[in-house]
C-alpha atoms as a PDB file:
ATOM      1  CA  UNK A   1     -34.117  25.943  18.508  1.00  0.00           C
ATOM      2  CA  UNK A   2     -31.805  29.306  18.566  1.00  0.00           C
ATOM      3  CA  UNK A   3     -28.816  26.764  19.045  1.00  0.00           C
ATOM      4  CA  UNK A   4     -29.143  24.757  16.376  1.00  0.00           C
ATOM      5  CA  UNK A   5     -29.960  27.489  14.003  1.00  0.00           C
ATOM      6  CA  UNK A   6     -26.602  28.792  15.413  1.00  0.00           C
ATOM      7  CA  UNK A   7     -24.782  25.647  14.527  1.00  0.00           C
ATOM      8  CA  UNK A   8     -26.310  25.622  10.999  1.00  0.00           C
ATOM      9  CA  UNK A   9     -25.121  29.113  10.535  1.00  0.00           C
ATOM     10  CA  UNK A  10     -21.994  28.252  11.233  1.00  0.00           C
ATOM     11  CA  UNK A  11     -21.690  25.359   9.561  1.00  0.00           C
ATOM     12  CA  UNK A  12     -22.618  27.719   6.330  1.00  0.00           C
ATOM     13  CA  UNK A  13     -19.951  30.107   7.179  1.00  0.00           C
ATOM     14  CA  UNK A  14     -17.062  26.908   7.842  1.00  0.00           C
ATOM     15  CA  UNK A  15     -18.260  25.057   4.179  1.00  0.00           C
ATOM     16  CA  UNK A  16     -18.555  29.005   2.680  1.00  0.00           C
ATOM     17  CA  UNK A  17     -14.932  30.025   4.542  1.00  0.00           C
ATOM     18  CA  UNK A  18     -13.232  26.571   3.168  1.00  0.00           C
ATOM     19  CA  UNK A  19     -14.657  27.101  -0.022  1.00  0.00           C
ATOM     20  CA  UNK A  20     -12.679  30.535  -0.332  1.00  0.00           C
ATOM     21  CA  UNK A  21      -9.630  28.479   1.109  1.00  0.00           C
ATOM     22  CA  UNK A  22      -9.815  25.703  -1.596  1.00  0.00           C
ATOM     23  CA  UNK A  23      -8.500  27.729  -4.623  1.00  0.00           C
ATOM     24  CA  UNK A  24      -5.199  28.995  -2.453  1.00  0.00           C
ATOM     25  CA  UNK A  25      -4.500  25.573  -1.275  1.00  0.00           C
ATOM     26  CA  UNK A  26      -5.068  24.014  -4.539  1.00  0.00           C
ATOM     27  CA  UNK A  27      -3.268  25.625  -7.431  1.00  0.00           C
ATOM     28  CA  UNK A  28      -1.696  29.040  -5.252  1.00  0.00           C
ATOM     29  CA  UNK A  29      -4.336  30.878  -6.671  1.00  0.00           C
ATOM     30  CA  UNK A  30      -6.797  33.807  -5.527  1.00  0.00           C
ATOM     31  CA  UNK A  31      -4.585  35.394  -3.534  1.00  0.00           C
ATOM     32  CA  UNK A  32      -4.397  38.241  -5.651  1.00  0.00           C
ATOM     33  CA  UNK A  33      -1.334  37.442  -7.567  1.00  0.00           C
ATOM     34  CA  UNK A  34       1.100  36.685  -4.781  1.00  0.00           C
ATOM     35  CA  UNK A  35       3.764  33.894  -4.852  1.00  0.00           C
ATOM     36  CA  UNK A  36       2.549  30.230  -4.815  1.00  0.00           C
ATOM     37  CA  UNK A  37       3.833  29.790  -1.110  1.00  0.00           C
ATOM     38  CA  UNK A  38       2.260  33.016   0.249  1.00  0.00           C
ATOM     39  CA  UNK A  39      -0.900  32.300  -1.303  1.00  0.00           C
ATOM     40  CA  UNK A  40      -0.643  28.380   0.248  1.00  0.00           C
ATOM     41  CA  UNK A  41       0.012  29.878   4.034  1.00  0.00           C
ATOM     42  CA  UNK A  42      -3.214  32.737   3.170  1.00  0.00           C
ATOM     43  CA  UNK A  43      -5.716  29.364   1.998  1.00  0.00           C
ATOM     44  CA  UNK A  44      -3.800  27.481   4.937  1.00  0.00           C
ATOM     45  CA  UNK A  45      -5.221  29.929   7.525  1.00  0.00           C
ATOM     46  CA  UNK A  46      -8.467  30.458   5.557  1.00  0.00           C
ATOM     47  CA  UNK A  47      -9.310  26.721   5.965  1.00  0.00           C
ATOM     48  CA  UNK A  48      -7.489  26.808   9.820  1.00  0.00           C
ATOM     49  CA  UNK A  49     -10.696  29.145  10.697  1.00  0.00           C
ATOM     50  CA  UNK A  50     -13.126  27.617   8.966  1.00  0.00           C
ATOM     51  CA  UNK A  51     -11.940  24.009  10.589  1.00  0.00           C
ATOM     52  CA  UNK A  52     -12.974  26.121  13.645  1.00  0.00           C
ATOM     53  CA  UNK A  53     -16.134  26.755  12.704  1.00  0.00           C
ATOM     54  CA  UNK A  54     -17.032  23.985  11.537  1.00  0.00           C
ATOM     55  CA  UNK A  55     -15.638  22.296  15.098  1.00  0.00           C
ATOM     56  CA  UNK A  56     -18.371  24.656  16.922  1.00  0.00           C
ATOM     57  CA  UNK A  57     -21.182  24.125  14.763  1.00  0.00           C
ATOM     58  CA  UNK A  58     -20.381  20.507  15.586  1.00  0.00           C
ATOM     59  CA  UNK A  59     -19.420  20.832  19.314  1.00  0.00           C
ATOM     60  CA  UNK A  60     -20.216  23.569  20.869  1.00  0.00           C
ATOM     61  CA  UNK A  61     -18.356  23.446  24.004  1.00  0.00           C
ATOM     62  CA  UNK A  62     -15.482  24.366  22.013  1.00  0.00           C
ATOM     63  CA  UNK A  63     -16.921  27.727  21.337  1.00  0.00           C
ATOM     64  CA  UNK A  64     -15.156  29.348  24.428  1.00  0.00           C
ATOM     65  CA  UNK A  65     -11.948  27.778  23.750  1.00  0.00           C
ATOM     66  CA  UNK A  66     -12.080  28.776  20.051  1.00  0.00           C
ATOM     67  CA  UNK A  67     -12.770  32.686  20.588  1.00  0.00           C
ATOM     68  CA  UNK A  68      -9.247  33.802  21.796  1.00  0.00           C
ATOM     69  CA  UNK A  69      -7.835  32.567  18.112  1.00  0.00           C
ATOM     70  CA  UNK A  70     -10.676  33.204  16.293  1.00  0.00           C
ATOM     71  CA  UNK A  71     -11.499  37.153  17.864  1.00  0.00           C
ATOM     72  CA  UNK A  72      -7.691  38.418  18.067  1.00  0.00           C
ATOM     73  CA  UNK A  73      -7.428  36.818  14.203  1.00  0.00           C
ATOM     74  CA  UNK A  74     -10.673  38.567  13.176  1.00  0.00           C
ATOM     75  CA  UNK A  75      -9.729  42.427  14.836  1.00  0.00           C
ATOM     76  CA  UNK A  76      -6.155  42.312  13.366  1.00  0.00           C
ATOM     77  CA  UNK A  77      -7.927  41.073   9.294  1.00  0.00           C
ATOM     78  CA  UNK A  78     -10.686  43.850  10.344  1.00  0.00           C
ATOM     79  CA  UNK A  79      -8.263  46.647  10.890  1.00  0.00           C
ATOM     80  CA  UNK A  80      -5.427  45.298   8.528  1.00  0.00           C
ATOM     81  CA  UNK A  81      -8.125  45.756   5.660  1.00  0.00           C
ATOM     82  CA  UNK A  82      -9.707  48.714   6.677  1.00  0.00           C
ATOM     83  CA  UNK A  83      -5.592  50.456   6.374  1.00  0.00           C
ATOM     84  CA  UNK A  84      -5.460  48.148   3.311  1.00  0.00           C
ATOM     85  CA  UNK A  85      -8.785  49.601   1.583  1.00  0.00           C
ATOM     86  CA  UNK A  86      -7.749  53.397   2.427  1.00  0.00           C
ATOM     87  CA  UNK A  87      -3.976  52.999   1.134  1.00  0.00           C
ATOM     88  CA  UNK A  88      -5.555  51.325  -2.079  1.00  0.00           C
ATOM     89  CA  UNK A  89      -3.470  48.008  -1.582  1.00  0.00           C
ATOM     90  CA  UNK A  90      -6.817  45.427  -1.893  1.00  0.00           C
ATOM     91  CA  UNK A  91      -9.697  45.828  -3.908  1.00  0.00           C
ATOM     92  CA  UNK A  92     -13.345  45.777  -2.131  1.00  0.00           C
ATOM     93  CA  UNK A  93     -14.438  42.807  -3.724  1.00  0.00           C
ATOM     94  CA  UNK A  94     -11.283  40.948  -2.199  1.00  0.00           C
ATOM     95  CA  UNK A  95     -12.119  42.598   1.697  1.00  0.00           C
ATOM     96  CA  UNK A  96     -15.502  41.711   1.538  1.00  0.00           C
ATOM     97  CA  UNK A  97     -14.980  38.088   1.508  1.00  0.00           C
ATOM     98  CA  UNK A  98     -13.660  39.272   5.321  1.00  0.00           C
ATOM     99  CA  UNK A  99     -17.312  39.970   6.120  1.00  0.00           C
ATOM    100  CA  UNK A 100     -17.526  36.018   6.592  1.00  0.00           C
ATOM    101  CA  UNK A 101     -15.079  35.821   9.337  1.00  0.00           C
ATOM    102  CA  UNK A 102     -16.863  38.489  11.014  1.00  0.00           C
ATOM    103  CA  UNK A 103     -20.062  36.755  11.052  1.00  0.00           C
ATOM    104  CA  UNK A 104     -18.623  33.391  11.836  1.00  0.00           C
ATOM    105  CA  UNK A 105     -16.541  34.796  14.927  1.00  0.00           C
ATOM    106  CA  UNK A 106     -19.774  36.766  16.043  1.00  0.00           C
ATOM    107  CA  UNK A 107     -22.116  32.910  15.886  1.00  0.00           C
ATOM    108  CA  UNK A 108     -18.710  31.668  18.151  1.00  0.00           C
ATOM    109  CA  UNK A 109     -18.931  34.507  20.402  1.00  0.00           C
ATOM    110  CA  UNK A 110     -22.954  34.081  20.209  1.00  0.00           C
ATOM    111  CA  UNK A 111     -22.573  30.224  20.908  1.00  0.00           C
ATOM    112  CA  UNK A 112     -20.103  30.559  23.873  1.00  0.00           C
ATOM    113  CA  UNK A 113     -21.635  32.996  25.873  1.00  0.00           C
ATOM    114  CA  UNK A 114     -25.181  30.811  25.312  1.00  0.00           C
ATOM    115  CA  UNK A 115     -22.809  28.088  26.946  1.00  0.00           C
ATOM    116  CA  UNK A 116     -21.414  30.072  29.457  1.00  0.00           C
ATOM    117  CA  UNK A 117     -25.487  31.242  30.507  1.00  0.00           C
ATOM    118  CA  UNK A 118     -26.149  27.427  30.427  1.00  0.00           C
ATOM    119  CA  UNK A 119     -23.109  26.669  32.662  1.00  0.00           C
ATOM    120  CA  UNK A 120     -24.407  29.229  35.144  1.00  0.00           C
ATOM    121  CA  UNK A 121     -27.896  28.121  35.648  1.00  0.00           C
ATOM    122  CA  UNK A 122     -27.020  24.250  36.187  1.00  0.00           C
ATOM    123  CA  UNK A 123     -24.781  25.565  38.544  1.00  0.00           C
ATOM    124  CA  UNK A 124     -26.674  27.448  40.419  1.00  0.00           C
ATOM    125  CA  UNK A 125     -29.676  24.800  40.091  1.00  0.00           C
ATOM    126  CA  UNK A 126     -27.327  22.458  41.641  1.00  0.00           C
ATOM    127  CA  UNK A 127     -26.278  24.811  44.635  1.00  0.00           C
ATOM    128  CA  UNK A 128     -30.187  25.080  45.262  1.00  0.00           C
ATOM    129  CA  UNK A 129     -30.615  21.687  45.322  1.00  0.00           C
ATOM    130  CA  UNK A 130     -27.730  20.738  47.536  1.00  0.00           C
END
């Protein structure tokens, strides 16, 4: 029950993250003003993570292999925006959209390490068995 509610989570955050993307990709928009090609390569990786996302919510045993990316992305936005916010350089509106790569990277993290727990007792289960 907690699992699938996981993977419909994340499928919200993947259609919700894409959504964002769309705009970028589309006309090189919503990037707050920058070129055409930086905004493409911003709504490039946008829709790159929520592809992820949506590749968990649908398989799950990807979860583990999806975290390095996914993690190591989401620390480096998190901290990049934080310096962003104080120097003034990005509105708040803007950095809040981050808050749904947060969430979506914590339901990975969440997801894996229910895999990894599942893993662990079939193992184990087996070695009793044997």
């Amino acid at each position: 029950m907690l699992g699938t509610a996981l993977r419909l989570a994340l499928l919200a955050i993947g259609v919700a993250q894409a959504g964002l993307a769309w705009p970028a990709l589309q006309r090189g928009a919503g990037a707050m003003s920058a070129p055409v090609h930086m905004a493409h390569e911003t709504g490039a990786w946008n829709l790159a993570v929520a592809v992820a996302f949506l590749a968990v919510a649908a398989a799950p045993n990807l979860a583990a292999g999806a975290l390095p990316f996914l993690a190591s992305f989401s620390v480096l936005l998190a901290a990049l925006t934080l310096s962003d916010l104080d120097a003034g350089w990005v509105h708040v509106e803007r950095a809040v959209l981050h808050v749904l790569v947060l969430v979506g990277v914590g339901l990975v993290a969440t997801v894996a390490w229910r895999g990894r727990r599942r893993r662990r007792s079939a193992a184990s289960g087996r070695e009793a068995v044997a």
